[in-house]
PDB file of N, CA and C in Angstrom:
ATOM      1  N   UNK A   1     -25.388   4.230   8.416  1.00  0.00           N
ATOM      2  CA  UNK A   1     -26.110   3.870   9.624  1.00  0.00           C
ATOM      3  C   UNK A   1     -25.641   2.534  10.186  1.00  0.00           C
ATOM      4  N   UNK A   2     -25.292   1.576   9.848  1.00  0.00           N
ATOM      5  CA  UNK A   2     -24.993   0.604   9.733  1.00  0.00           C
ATOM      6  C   UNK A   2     -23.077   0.167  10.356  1.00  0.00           C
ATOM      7  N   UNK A   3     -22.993   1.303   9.665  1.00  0.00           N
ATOM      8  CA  UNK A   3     -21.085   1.149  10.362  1.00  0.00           C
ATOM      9  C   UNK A   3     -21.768   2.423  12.176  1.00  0.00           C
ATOM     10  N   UNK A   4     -22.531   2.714  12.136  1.00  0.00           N
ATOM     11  CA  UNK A   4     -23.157   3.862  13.004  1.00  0.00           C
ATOM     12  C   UNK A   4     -23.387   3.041  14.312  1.00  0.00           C
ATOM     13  N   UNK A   5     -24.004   1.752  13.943  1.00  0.00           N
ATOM     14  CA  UNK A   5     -24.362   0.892  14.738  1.00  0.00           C
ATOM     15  C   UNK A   5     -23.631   0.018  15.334  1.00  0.00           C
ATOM     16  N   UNK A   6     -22.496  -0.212  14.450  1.00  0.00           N
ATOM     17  CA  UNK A   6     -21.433  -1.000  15.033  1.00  0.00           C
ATOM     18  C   UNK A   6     -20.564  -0.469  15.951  1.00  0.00           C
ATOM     19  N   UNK A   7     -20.727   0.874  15.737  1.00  0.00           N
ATOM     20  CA  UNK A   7     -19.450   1.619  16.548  1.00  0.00           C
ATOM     21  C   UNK A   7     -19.995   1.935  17.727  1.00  0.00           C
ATOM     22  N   UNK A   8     -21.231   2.010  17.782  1.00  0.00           N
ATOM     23  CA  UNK A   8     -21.803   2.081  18.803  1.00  0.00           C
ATOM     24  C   UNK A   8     -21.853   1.252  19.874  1.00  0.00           C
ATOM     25  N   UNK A   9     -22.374  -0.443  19.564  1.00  0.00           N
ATOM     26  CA  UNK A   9     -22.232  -1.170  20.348  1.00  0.00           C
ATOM     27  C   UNK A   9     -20.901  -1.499  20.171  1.00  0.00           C
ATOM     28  N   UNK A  10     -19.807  -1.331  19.850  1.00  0.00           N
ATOM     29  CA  UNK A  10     -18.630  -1.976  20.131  1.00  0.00           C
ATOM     30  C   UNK A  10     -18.148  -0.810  21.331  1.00  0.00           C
ATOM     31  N   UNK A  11     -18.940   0.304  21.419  1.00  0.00           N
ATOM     32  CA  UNK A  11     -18.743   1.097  23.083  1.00  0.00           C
ATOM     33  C   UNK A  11     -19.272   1.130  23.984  1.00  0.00           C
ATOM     34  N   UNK A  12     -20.055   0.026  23.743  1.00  0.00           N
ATOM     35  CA  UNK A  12     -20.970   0.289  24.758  1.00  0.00           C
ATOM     36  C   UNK A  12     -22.323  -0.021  24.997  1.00  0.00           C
ATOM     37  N   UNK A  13     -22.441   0.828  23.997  1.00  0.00           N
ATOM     38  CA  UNK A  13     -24.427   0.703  24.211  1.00  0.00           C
ATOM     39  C   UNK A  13     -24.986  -0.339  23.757  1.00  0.00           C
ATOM     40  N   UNK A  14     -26.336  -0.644  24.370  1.00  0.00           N
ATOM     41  CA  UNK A  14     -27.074  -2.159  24.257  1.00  0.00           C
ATOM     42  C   UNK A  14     -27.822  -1.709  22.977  1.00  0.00           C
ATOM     43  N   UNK A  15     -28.731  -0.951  23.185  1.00  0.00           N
ATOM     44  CA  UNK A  15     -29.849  -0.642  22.459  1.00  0.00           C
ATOM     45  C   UNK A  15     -29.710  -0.310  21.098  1.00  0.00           C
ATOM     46  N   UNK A  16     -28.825  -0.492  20.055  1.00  0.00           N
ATOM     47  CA  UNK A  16     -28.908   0.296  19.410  1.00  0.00           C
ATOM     48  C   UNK A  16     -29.644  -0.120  17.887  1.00  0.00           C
ATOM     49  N   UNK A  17     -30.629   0.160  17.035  1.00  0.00           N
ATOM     50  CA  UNK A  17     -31.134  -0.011  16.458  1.00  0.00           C
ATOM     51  C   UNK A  17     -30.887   0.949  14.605  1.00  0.00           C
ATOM     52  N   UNK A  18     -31.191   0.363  13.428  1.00  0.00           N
ATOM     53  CA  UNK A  18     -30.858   0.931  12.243  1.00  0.00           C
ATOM     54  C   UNK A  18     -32.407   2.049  12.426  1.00  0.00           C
ATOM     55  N   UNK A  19     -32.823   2.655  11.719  1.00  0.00           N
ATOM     56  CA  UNK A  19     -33.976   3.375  11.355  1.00  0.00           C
ATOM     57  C   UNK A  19     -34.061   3.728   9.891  1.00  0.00           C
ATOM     58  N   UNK A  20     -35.261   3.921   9.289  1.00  0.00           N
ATOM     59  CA  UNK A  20     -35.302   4.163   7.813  1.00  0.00           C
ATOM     60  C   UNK A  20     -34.085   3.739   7.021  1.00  0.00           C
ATOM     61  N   UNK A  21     -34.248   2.324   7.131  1.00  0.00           N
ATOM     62  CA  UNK A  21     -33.216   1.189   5.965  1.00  0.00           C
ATOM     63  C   UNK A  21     -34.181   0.073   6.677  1.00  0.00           C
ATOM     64  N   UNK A  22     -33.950  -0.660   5.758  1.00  0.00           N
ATOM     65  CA  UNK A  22     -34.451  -2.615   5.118  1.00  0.00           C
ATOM     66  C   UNK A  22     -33.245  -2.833   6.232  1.00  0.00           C
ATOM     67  N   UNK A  23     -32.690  -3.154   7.125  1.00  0.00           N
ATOM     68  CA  UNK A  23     -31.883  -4.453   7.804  1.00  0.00           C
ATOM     69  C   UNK A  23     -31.982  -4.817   8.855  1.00  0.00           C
ATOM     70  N   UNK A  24     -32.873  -6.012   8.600  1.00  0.00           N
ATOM     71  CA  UNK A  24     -33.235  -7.178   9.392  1.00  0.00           C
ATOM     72  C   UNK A  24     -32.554  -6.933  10.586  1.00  0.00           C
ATOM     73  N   UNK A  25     -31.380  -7.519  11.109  1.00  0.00           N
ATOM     74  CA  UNK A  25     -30.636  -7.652  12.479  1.00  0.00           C
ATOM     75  C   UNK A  25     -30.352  -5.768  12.551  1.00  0.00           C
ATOM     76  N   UNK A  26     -30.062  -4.919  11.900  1.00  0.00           N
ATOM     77  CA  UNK A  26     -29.919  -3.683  12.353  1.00  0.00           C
ATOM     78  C   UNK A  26     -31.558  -2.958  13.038  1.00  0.00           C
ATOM     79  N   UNK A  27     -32.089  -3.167  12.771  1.00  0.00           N
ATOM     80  CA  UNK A  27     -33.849  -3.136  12.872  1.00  0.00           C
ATOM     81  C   UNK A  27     -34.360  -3.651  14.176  1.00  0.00           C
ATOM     82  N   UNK A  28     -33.671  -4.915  14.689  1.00  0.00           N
ATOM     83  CA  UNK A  28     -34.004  -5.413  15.322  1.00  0.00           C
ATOM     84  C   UNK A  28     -33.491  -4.942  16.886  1.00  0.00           C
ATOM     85  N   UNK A  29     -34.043  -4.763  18.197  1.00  0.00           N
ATOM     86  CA  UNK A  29     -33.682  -4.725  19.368  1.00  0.00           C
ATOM     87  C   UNK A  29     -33.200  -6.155  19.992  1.00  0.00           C
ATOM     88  N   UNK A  30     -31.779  -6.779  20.682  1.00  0.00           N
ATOM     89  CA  UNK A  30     -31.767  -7.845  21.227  1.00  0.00           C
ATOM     90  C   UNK A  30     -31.557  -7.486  22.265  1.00  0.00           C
ATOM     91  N   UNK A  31     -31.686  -8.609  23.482  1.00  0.00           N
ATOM     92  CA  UNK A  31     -31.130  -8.324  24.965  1.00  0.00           C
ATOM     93  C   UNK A  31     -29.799  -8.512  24.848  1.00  0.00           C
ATOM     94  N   UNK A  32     -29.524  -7.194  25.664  1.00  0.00           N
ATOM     95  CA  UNK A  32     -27.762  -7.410  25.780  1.00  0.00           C
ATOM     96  C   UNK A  32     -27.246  -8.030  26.480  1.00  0.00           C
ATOM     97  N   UNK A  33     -27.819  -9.380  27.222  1.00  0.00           N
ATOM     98  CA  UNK A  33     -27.336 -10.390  28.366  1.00  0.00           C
ATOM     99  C   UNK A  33     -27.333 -11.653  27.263  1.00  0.00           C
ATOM    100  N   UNK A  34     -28.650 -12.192  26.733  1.00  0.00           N
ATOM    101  CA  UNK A  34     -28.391 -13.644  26.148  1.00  0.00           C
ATOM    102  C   UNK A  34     -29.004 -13.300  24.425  1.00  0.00           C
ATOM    103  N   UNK A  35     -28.988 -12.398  23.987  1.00  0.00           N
ATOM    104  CA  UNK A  35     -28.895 -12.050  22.739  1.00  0.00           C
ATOM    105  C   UNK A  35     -30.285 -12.656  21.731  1.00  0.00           C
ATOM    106  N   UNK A  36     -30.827 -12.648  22.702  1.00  0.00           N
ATOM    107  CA  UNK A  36     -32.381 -13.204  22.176  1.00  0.00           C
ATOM    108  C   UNK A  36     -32.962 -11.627  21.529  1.00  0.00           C
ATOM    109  N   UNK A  37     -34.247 -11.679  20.240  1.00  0.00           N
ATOM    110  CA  UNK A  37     -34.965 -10.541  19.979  1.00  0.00           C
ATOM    111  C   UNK A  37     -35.923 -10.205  20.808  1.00  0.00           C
ATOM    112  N   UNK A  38     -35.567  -9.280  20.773  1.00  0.00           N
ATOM    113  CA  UNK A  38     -36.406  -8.614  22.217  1.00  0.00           C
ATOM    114  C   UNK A  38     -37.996  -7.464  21.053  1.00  0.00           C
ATOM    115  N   UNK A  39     -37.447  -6.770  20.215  1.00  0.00           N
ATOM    116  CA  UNK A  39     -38.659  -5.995  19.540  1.00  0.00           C
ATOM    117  C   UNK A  39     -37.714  -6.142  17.844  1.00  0.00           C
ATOM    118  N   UNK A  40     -38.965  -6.994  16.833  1.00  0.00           N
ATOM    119  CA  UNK A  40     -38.229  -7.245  15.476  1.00  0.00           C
ATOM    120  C   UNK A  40     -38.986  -6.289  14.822  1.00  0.00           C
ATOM    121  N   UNK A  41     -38.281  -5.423  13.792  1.00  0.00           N
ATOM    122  CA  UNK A  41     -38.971  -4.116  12.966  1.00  0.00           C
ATOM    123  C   UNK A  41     -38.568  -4.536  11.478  1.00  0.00           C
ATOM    124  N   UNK A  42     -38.918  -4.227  10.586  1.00  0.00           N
ATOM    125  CA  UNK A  42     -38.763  -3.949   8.911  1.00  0.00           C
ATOM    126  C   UNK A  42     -39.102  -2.659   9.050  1.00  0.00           C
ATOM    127  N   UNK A  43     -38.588  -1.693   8.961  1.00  0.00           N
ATOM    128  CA  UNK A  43     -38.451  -0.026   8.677  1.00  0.00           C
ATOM    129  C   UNK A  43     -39.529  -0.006  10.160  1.00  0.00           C
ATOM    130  N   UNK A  44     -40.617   0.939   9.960  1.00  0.00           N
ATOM    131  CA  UNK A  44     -41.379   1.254  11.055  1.00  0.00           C
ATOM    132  C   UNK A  44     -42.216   0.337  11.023  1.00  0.00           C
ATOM    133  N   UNK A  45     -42.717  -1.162  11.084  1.00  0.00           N
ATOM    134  CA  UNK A  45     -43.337  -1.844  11.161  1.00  0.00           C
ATOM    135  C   UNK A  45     -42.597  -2.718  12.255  1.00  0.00           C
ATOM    136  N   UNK A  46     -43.657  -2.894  13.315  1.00  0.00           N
ATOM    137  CA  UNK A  46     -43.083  -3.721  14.375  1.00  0.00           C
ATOM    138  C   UNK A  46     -43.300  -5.147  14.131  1.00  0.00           C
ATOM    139  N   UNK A  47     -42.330  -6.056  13.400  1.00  0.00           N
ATOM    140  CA  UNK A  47     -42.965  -7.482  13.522  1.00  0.00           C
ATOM    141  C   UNK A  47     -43.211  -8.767  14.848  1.00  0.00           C
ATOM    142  N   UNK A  48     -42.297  -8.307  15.754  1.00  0.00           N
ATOM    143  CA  UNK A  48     -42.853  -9.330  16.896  1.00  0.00           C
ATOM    144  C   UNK A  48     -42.092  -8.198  18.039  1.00  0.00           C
ATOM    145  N   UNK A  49     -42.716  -8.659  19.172  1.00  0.00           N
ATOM    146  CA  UNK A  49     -42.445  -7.855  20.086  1.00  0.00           C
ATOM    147  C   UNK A  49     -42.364  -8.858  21.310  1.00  0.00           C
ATOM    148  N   UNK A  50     -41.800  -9.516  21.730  1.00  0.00           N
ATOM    149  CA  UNK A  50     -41.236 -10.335  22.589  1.00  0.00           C
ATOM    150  C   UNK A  50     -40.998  -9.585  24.184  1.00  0.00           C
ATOM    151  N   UNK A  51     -40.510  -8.683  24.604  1.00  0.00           N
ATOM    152  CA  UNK A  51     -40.973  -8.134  25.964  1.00  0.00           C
ATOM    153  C   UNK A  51     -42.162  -8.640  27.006  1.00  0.00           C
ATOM    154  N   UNK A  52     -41.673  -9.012  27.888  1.00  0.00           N
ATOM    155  CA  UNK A  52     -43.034  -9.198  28.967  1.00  0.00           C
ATOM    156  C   UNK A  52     -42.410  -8.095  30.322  1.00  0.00           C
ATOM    157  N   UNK A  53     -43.535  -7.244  30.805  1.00  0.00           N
ATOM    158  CA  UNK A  53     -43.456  -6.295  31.722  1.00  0.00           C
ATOM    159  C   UNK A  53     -42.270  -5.616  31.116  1.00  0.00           C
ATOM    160  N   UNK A  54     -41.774  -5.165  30.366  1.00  0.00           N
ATOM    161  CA  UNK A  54     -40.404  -4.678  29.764  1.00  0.00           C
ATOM    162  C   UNK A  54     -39.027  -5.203  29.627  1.00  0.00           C
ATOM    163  N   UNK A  55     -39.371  -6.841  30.390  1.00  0.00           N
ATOM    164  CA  UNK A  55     -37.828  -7.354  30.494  1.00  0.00           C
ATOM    165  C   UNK A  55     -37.741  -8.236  29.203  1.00  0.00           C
ATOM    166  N   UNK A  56     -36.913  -9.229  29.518  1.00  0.00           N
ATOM    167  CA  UNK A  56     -36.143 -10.346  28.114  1.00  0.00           C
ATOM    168  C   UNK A  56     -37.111 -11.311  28.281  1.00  0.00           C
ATOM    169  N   UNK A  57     -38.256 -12.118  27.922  1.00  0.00           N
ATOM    170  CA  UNK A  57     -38.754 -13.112  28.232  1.00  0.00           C
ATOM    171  C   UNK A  57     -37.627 -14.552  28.421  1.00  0.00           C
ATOM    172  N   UNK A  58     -36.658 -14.296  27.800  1.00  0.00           N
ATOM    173  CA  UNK A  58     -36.227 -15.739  27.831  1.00  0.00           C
ATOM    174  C   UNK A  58     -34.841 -15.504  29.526  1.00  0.00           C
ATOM    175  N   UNK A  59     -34.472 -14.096  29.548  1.00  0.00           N
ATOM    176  CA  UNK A  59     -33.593 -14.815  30.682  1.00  0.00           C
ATOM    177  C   UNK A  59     -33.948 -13.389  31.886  1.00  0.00           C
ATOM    178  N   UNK A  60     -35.135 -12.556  31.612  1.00  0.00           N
ATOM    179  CA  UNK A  60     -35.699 -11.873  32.640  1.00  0.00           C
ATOM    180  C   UNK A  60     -34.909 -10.065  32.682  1.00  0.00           C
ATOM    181  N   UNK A  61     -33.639 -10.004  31.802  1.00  0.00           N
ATOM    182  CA  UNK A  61     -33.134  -8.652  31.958  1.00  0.00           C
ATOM    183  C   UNK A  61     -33.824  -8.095  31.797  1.00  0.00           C
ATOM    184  N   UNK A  62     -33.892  -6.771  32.685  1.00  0.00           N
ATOM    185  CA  UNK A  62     -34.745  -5.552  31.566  1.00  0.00           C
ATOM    186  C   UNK A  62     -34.075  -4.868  30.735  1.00  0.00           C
ATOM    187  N   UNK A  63     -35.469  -4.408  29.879  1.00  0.00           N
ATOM    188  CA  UNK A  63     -34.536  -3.712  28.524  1.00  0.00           C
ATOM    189  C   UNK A  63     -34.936  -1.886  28.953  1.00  0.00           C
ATOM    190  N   UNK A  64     -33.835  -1.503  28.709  1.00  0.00           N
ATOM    191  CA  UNK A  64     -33.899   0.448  29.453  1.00  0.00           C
ATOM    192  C   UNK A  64     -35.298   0.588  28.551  1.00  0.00           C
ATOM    193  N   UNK A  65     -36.264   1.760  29.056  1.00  0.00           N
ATOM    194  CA  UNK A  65     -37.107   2.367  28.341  1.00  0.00           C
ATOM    195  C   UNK A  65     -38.441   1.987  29.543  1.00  0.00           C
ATOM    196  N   UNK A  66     -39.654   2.869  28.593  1.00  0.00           N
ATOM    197  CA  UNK A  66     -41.247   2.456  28.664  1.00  0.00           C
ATOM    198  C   UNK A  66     -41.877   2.251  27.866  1.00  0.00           C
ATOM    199  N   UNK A  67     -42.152   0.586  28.299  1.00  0.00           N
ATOM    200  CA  UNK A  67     -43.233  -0.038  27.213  1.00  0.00           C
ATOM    201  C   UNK A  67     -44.012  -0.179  27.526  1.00  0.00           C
ATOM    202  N   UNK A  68     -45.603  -0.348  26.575  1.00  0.00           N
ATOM    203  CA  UNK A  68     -46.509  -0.881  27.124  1.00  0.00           C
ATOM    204  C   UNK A  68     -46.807  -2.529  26.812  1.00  0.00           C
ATOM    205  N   UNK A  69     -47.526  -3.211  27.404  1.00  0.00           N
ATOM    206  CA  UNK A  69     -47.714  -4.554  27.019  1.00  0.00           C
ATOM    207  C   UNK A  69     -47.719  -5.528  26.128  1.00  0.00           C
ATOM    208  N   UNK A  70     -48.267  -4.544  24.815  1.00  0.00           N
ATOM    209  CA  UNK A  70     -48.130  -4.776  23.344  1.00  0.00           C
ATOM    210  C   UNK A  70     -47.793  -3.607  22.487  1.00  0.00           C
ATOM    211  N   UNK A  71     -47.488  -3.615  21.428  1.00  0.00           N
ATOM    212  CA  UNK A  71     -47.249  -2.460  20.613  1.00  0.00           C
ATOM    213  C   UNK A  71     -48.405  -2.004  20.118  1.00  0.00           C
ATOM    214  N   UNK A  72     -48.310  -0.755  19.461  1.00  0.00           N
ATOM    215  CA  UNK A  72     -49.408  -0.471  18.768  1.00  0.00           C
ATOM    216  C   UNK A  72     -49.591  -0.890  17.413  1.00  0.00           C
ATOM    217  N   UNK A  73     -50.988  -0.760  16.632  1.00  0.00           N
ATOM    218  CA  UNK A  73     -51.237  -1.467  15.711  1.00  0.00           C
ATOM    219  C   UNK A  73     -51.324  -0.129  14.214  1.00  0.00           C
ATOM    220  N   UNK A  74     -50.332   0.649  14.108  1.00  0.00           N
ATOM    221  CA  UNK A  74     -50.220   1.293  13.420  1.00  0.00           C
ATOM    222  C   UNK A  74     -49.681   1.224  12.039  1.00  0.00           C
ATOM    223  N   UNK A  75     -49.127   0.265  11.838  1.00  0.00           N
ATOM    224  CA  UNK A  75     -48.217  -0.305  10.840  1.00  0.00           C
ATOM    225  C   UNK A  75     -47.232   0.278  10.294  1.00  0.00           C
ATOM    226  N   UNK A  76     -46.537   0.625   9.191  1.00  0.00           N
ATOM    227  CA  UNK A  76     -45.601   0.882   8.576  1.00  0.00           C
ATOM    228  C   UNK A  76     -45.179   2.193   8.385  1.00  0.00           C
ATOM    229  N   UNK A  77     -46.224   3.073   8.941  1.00  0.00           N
ATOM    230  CA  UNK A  77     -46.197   4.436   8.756  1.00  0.00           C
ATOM    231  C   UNK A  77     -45.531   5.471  10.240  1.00  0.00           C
ATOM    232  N   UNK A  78     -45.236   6.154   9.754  1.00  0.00           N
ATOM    233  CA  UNK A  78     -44.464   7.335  10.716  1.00  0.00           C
ATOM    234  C   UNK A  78     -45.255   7.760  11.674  1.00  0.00           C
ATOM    235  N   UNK A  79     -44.879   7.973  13.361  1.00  0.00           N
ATOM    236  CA  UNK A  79     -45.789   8.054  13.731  1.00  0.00           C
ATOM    237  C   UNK A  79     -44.954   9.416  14.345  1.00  0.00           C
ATOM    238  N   UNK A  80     -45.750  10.458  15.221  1.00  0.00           N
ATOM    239  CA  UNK A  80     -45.336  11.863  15.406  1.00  0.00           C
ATOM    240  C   UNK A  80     -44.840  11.237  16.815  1.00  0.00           C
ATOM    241  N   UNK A  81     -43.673  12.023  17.105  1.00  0.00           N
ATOM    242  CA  UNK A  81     -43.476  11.834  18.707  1.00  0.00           C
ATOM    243  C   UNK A  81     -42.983  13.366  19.417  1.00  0.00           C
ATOM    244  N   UNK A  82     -44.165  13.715  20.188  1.00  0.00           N
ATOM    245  CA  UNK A  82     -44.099  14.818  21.022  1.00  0.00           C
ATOM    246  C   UNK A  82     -43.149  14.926  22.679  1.00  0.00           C
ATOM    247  N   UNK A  83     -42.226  15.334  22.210  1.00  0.00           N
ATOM    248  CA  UNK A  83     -41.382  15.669  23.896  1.00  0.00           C
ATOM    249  C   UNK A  83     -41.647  16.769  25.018  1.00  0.00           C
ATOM    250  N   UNK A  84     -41.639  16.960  25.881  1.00  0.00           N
ATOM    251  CA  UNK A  84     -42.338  18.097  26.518  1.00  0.00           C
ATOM    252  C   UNK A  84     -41.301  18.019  28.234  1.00  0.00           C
ATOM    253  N   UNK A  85     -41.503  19.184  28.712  1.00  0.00           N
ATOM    254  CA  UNK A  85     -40.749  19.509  29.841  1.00  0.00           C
ATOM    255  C   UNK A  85     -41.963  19.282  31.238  1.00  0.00           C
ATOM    256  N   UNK A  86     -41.173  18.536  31.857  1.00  0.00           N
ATOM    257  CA  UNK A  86     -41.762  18.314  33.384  1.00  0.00           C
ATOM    258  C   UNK A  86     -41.831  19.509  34.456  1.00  0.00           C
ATOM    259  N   UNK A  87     -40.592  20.547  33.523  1.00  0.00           N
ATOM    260  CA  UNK A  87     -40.521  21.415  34.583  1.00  0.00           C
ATOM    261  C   UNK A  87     -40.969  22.918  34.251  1.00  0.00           C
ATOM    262  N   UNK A  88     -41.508  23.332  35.538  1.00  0.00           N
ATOM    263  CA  UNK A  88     -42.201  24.735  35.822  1.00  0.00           C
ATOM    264  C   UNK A  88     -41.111  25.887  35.671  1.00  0.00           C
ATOM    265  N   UNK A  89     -41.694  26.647  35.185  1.00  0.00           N
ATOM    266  CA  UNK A  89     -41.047  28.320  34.638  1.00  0.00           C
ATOM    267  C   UNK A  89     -41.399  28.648  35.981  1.00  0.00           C
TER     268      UNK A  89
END
């Protein structure tokens, strides 16, 4: 996961994050303009969440996605995520 991540942002992508592993900076979301933490995790535990209105607090980029204001207070555990179609049959 880890060489997964590198290859990733060395093409490109901002966002890219470790999942189910311990590593600190892989775990972590930064802004891809001034490299500040934008959302810090230990496995599924969100430890700080730095976002205001969805952008970088320190130099205003936004970060792609939808957030809400704060995270939720679920802790360390798996949470279900349901996808669903916008569009009509």
């Amino acid at each position: 996961l880890l060489m997964a991540r590198e290859i990733a942002m060395k093409n490109g992508l901002y966002y890219v994050y470790t999942g189910n592993v311990h590593h600190q900076e892989g775990d972590t979301t930064f802004c891809h303009k001034c490299h500040q933490p934008l959302i810090v995790r230990d496995w599924y535990e969100i430890k700080a969440f730095y976002l205001k209105n969805g952008s970088c607090p320190n130099c205003g980029t936004p970060c792609a996605g939808v957030f809400e204001e704060a995270p939720g207070h679920w802790g360390n555990k798996r949470q279900a995520v349901y996808f669903s179609s916008s569009e009509t049959q």
